[in-house]
Protein backbone atom coordinates (compact mmCIF):
# COMPACT_ATOMS: atom_id res chain seq x y z
CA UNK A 1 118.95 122.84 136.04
CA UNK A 2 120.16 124.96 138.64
CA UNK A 3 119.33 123.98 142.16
CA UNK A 4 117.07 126.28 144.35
CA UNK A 5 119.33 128.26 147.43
CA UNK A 6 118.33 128.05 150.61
CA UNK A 7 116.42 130.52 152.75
CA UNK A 8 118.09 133.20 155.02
CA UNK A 9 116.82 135.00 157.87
CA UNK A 10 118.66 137.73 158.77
CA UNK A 11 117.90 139.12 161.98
CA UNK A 12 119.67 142.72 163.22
CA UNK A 13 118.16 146.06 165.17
CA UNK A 14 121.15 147.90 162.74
CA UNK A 15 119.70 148.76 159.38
CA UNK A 16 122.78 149.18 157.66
CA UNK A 17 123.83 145.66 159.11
CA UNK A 18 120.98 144.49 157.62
CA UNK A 19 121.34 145.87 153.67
CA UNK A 20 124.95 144.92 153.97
CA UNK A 21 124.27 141.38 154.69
CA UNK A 22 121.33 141.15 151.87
CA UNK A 23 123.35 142.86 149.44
CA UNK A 24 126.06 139.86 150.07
CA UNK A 25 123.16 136.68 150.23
CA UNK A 26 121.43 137.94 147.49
CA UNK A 27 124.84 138.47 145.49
CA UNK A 28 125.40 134.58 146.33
CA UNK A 29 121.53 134.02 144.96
CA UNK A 30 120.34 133.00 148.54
CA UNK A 31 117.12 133.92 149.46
CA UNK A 32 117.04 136.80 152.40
CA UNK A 33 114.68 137.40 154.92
CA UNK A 34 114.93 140.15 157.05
CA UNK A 35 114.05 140.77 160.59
CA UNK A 36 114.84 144.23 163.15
CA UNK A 37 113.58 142.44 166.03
CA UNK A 38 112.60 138.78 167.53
CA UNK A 39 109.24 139.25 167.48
CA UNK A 40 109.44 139.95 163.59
CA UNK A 41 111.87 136.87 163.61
CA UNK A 42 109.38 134.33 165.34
CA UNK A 43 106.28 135.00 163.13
CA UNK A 44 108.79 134.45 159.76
CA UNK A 45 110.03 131.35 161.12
CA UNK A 46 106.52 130.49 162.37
CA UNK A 47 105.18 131.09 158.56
CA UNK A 48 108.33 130.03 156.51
CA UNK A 49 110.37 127.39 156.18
CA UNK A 50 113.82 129.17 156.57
CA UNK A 51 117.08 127.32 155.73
CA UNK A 52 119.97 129.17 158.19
CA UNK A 53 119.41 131.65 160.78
CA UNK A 54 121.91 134.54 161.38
CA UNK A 55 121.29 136.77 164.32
CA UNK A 56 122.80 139.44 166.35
CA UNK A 57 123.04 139.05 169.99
CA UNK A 58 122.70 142.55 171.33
CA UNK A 59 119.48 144.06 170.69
CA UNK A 60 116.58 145.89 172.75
CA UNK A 61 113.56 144.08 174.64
CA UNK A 62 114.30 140.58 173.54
CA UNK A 63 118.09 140.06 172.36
CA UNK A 64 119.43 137.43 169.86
CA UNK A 65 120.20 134.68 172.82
CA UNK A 66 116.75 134.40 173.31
CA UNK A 67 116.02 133.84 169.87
CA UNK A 68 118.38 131.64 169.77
CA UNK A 69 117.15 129.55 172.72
CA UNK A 70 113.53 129.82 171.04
CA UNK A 71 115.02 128.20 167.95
CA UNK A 72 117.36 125.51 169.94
CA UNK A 73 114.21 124.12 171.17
CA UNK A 74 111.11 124.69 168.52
CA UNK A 75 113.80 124.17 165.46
CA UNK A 76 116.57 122.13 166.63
CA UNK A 77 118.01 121.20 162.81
CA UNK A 78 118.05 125.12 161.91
CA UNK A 79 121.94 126.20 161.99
CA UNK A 80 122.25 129.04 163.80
CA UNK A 81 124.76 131.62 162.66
CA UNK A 82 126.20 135.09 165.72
CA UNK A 83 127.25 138.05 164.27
CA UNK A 84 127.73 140.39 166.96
CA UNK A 85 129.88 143.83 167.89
CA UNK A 86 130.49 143.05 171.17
CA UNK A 87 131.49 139.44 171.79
CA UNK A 88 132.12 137.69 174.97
CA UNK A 89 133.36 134.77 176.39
CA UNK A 90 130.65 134.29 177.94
CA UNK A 91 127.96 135.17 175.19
CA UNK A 92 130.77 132.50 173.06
CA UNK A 93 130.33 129.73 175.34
CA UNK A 94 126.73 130.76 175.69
CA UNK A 95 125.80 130.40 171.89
CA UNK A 96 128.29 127.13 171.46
CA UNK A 97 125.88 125.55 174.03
CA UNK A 98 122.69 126.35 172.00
CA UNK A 99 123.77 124.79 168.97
CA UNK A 100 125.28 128.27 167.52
CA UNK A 101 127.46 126.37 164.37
CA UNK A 102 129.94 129.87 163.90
CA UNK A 103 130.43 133.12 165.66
CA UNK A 104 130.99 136.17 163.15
CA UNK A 105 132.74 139.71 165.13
CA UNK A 106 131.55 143.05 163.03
CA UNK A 107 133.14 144.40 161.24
CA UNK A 108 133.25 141.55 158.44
CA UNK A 109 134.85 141.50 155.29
CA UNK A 110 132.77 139.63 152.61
CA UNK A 111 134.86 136.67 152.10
CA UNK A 112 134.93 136.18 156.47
CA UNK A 113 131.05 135.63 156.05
CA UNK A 114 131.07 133.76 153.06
CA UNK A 115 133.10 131.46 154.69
CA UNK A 116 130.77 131.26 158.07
CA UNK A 117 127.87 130.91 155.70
CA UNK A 118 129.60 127.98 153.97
CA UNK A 119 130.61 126.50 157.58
CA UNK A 120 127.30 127.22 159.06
CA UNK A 121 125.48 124.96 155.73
CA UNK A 122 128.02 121.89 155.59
CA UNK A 123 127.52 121.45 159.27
CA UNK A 124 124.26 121.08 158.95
CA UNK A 125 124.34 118.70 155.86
CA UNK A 126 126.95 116.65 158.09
CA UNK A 127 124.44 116.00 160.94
CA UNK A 128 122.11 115.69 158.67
CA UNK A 129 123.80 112.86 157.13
CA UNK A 130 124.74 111.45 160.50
CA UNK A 131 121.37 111.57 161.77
CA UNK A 132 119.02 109.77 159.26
CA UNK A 133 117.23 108.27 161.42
CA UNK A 134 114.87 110.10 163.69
CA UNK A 135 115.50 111.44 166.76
CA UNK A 136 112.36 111.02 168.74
CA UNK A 137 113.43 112.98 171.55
CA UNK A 138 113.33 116.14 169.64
CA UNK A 139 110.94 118.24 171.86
CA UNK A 140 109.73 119.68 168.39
CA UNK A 141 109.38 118.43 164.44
CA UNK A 142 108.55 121.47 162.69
CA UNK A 143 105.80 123.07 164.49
CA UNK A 144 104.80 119.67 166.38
CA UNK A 145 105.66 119.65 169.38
CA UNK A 146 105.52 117.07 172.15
CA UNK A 147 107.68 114.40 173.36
CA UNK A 148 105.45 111.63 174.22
CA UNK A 149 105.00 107.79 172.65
CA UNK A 150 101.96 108.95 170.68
CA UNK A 151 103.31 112.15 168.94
CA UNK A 152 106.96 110.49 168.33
CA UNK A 153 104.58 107.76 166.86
CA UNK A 154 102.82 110.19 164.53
CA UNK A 155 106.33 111.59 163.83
CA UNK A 156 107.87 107.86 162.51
CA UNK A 157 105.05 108.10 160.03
CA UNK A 158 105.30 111.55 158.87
CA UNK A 159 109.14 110.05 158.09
CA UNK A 160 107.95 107.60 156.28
CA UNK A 161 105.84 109.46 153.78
CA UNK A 162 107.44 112.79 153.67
CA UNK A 163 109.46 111.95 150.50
CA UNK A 164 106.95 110.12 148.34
CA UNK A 165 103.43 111.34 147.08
CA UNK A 166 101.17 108.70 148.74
CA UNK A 167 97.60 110.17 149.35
CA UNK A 168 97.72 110.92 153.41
CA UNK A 169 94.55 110.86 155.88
CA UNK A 170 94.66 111.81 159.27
CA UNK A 171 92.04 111.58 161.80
CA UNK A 172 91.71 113.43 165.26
CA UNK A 173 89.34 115.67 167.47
CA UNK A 174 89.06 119.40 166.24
CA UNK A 175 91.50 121.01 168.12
CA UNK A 176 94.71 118.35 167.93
CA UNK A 177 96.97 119.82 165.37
CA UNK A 178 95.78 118.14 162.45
CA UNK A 179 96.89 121.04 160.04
CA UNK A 180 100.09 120.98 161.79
CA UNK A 181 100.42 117.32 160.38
CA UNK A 182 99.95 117.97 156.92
CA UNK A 183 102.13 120.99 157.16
CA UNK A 184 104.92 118.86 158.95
CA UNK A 185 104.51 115.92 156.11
CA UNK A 186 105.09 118.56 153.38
CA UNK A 187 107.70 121.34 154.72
CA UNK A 188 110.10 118.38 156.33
CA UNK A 189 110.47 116.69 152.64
CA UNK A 190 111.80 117.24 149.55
CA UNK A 191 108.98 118.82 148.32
CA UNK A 192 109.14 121.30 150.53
CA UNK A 193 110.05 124.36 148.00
CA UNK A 194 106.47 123.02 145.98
CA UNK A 195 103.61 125.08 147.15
CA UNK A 196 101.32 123.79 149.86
CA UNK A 197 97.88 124.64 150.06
CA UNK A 198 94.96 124.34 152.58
CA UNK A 199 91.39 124.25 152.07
CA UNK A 200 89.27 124.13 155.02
CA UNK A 201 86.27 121.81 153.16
CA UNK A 202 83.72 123.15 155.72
CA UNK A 203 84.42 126.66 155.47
CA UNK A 204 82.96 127.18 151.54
CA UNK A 205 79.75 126.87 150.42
CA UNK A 206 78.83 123.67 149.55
CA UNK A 207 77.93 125.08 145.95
CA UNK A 208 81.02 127.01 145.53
CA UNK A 209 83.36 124.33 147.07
CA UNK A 210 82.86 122.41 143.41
CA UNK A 211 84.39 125.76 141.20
CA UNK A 212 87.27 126.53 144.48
CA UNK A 213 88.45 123.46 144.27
CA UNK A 214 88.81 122.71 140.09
CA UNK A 215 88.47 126.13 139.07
CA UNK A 216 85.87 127.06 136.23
CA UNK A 217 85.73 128.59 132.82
CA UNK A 218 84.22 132.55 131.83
CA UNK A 219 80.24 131.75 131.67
CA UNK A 220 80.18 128.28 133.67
CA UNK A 221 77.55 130.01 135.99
CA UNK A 222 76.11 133.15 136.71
CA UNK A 223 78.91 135.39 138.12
CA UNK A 224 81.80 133.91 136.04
CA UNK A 225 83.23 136.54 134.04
CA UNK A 226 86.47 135.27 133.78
CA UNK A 227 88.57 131.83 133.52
CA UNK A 228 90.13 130.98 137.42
CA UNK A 229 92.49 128.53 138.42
CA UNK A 230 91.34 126.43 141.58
CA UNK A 231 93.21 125.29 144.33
CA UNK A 232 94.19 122.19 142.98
CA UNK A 233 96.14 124.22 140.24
CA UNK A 234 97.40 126.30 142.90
CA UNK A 235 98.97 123.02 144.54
CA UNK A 236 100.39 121.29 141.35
CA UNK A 237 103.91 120.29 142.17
CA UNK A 238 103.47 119.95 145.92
CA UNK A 239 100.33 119.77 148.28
CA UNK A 240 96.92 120.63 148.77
CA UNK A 241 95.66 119.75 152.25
CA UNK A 242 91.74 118.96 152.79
CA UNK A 243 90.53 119.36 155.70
CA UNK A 244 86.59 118.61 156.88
CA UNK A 245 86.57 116.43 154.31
CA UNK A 246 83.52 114.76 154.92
CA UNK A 247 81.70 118.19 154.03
CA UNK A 248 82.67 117.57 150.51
CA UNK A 249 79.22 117.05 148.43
CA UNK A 250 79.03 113.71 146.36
CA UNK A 251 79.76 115.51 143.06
CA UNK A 252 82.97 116.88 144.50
CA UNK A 253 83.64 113.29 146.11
CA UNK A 254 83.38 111.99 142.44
CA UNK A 255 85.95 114.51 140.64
CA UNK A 256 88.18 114.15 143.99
CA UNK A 257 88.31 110.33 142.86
CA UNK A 258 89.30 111.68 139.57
CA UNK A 259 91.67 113.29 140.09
CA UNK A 260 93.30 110.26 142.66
CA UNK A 261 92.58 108.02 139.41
CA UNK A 262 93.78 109.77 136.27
CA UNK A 263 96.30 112.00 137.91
CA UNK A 264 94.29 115.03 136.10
CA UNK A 265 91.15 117.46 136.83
CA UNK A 266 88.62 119.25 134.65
CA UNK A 267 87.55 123.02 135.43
CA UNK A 268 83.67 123.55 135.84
CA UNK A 269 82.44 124.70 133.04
CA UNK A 270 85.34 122.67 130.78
CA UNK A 271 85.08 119.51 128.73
CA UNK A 272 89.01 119.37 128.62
CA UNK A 273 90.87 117.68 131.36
CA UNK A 274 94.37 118.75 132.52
CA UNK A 275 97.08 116.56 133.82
CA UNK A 276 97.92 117.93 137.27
CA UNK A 277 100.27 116.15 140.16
CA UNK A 278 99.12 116.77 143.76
CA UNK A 279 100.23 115.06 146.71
CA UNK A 280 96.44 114.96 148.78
CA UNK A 281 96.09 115.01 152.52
CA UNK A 282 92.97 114.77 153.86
CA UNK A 283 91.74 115.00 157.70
CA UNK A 284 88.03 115.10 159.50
CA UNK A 285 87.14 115.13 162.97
CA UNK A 286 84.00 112.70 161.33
CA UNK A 287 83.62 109.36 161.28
CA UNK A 288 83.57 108.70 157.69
CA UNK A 289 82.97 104.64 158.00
CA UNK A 290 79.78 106.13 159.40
CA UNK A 291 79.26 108.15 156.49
CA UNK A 292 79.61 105.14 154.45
CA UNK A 293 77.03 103.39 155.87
CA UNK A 294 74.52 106.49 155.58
CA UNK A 295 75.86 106.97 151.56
CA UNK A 296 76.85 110.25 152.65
CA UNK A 297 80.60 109.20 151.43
CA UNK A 298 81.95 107.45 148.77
CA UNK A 299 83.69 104.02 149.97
CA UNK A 300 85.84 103.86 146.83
CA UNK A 301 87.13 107.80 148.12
CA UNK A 302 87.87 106.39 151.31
CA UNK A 303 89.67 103.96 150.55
CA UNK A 304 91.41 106.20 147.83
CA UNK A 305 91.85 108.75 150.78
CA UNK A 306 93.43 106.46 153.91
CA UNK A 307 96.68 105.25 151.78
CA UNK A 308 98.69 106.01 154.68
CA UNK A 309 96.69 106.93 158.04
CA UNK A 310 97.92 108.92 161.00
CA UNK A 311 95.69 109.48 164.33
CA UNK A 312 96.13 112.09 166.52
CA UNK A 313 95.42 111.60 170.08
CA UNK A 314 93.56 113.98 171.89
CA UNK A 315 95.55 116.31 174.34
CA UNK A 316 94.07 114.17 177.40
CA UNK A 317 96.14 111.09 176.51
CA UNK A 318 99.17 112.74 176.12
CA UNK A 319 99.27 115.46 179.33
CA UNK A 320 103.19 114.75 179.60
CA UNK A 321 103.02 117.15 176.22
CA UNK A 322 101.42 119.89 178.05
CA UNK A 323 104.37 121.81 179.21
CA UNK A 324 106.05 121.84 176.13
CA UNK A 325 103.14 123.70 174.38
CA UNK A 326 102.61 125.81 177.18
CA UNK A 327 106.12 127.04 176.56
CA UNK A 328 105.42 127.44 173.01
CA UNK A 329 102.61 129.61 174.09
CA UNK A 330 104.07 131.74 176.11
CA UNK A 331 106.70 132.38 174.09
CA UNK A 332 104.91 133.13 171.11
CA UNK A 333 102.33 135.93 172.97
CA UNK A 334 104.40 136.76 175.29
CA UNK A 335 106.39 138.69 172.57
CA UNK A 336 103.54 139.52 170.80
CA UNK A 337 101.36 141.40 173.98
CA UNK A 338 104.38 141.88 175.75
CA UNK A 339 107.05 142.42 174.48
CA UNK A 340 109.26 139.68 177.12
CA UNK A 341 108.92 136.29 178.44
CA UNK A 342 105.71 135.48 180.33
CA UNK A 343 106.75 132.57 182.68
CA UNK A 344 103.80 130.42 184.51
CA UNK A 345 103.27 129.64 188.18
CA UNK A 346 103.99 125.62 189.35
CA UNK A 347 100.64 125.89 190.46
CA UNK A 348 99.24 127.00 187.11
CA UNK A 349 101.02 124.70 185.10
CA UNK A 350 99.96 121.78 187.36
CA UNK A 351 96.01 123.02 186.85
CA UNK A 352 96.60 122.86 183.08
CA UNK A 353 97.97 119.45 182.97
CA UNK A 354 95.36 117.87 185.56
CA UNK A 355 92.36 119.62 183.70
CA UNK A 356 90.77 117.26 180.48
CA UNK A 357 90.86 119.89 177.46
CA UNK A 358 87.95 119.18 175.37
CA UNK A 359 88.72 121.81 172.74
CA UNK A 360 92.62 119.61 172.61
CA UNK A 361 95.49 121.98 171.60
CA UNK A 362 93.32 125.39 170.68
CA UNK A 363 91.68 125.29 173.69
CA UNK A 364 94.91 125.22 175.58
CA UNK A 365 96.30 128.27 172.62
CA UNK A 366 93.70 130.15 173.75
CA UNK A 367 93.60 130.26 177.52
CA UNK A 368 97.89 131.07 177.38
CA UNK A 369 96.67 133.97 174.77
CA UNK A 370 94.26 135.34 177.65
CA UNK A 371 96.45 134.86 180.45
CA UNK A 372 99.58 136.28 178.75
CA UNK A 373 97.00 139.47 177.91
CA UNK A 374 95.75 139.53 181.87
CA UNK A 375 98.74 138.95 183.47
CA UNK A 376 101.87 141.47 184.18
CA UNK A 377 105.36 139.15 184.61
CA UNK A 378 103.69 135.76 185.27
CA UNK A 379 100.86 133.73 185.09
CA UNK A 380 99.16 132.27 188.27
CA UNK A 381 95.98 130.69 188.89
CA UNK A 382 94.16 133.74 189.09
CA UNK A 383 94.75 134.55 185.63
CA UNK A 384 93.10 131.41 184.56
CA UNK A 385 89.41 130.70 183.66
CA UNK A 386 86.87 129.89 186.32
CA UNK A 387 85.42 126.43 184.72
CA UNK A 388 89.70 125.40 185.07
CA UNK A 389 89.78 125.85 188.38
CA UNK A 390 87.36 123.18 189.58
CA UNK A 391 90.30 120.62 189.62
CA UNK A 392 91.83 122.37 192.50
CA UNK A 393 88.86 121.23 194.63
CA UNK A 394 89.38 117.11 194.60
CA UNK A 395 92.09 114.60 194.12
CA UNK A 396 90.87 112.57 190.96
CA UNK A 397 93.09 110.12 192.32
CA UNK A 398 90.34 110.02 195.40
CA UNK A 399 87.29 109.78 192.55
CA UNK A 400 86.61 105.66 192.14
CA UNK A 401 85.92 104.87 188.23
CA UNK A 402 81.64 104.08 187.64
CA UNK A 403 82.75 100.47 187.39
CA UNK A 404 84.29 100.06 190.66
CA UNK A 405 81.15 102.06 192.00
CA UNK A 406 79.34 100.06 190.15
CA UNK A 407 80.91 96.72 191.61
CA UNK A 408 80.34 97.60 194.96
CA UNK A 409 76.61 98.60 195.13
CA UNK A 410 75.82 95.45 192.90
CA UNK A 411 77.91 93.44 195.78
CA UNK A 412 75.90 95.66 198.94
CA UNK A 413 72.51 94.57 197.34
CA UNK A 414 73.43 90.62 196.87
CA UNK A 415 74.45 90.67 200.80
CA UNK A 416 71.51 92.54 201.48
CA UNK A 417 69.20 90.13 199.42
CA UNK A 418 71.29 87.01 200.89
CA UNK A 419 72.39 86.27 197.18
CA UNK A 420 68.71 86.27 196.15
CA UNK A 421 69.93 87.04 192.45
CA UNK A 422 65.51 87.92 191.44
CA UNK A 423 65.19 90.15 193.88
CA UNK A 424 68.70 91.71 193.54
CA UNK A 425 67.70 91.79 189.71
CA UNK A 426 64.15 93.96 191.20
CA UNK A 427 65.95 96.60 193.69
CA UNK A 428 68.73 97.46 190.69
CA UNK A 429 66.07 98.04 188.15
CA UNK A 430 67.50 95.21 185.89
CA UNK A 431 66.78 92.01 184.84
CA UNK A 432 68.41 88.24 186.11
CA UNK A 433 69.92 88.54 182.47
CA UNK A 434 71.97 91.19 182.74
CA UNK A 435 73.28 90.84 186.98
CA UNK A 436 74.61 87.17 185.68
CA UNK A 437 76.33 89.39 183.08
CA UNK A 438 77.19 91.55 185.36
CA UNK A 439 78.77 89.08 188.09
CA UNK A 440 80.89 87.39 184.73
CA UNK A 441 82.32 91.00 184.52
């Protein structure tokens, strides 16, 4: 069985440059993407999993160093291949520093890229090989990023499962990256060439969700002219992804356990079953223990479900992160509105990482998206929305927790009351009960 060849982007403002190099990748079976700017570049790398870059340096609005900079740092094991017209010492030393594995001059002769291509490749598989354990100072794992103790901790897990087919759940607010997970566990493995599909469980119908997910047979019900594969068939070989999957109905809980049982599914409408391998990751922002208790979830599911489980923290207890995405941000719509780098004020940034984020990591998305939009060159505090901006008005260092407020009015009544614990008990509104409790504390 021949063995799959990687995937090349190719990324050139010259046209011919561009045919000439596909003509030789494809020639050499690789698969070629192509590119005529960075902004084309970033949203294939953003949507594919791409096996070698090659780049040219000069080109108009952003040129290849900055895509190469963008890649150093979002997709640090990517090799990075320059082919270039007008080379430099200083563009040389410039790529070398960025990771760049081999530096191509046009014109090329065939056999002079074959053997950068090869170069570019075994270096790779050498650090590869060197580095088998995780680095968890990479500022990015796929399209994770972060570089604090509880996303390096989600990262040691995703390394532990990303080669097998255990069933994965993760659990964090709406907003945290839980997608970005799944995606992560699926695209950094060997199984990454397998298709990977996501189903947002809350987003069907609850009476369609059955026939999306398993598929159905011509006449199961009214409107099904036709036999159609579900998602699960779409997955088989790699992974389908669940998410909101405590807005799965009990009938689709029941063939979900199915399917985790007998390794196999049956199409609605169908009385045959068909063997089918799926790795499943699940997530929810509910609490499905709850939903246990209310028989609104099946506990035998659950328990089928949460093989392996990862938790996402909420972007409050992990503001050292905040920069990093912020970056990200203004990377990705700064090209995309603007055609350049956006950079951020001090002040700005420091807003962002003192404010709480409710919505987590799309919350933050979106407010960079807006700014990048209002702003010209950079983005201050002006460009930011009003409700941010309260946290320029106090010190939260200066704001006491309710507990030490707390602590000192109990304390101000006792004196008051000479330690007359009843009548303390009378002026708070509580009972002697709960002020003994209270003074334990």
């Amino acid at each position: 069985m021949q063995l799959q060849k990687e995937n090349i982007l190719i990324v050139d403002d010259d046209v011919n440059i561009l045919e000439l190099l596909q003509r030789h990748l494809q020639s050499w079976n690789y698969h070629v993407f192509k590119a005529i700017s960075v902004k084309e570049a970033v949203v294939i790398l953003r949507d594919t999993k791409i096996d070698l870059l090659i780049t040219d340096l000069k080109m108009p609005e952003l040129d290849g160093s900055e895509l190469i900079k963008f890649v150093s740092e979002h997709y640090p094991k990517l090799p990075k291949l320059v082919v270039t017209g007008y080379p430099s010492v200083q563009d040389s030393l410039s790529a070398i520093k960025s990771g760049v594995v081999d530096y191509l001059t046009k014109p090329f002769t065939k056999n002079e890229l074959k053997l950068a291509l090869n170069r570019s490749l075994k270096a790779t598989e050498d650090k590869q090989l060197e580095n088998k354990k995780l680095d968890v100072n990479n500022k990015a794992y796929g399209e994770i990023i972060g570089n604090s103790e509880k996303i390096n901790n989600v990262i040691q897990v995703i390394e532990r499962v990303k080669n097998n087919k255990a069933t994965v759940f993760i659990k964090g607010e709406s907003g945290t990256g839980k997608e970005l997970v799944a995606r992560a566990i699926h695209y950094q493995g060997k199984f990454s060439r397998a298709p990977f599909v996501a189903v947002n469980c809350g987003a069907i119908p609850e009476n369609l969700l059955e026939a999306e997910l398993f598929g159905y047979i011509k006449g199961a019900f009214t409107g099904a002219e036709t036999n159609r594969e579900g998602f699960f068939q779409a997955a088989n070989g790699g992974t389908i992804f669940l998410d909101e999957i405590g807005n799965a109905s009990l009938t689709v809980q029941s063939r979900l356990l199915r399917v985790l049982q007998e390794k196999e599914i049956v199409k609605v409408g169908a009385t045959k079953a068909e063997k089918i391998d799926v790795r499943i990751i699940a997530a929810t922002n509910s609490n499905l223990r709850d939903m246990i208790v209310k028989e609104t979830f099946r506990e035998d599911l659950f328990y089928r479900l949460t093989v392996v489980e990862i938790e996402i923290a909420p972007l409050r207890e992990r503001k050292e992160d905040i920069a990093l995405l912020v970056d990200k941000f203004l990377f990705k719509y700064g090209i995309e509105y603007k055609d350049r780098f956006i950079k951020i004020t001090p002040e700005a940034l420091s807003v962002l990482e003192r404010y709480n984020w409710p919505g987590n990591i799309r919350e933050l998305e979106n407010v960079i998206q807006r700014a990048v939009i209002m702003c010209d060159k950079h983005i201050d505090i002006t460009h930011l929305p009003e409700h941010l901006k309260y946290v320029l008005n106090f010190d939260e260092s200066e704001l006491p927790a309710l507990k030490v407020i707390e602590k000192q009015y109990i304390e101000k009544v006792l004196r008051l009351t000479e330690n007359n614990k009843t009548k303390a008990a009378q002026i708070l509104g509580i009972d002697r009960k709960t002020i003994r409790k209270k003074l334990e504390e």
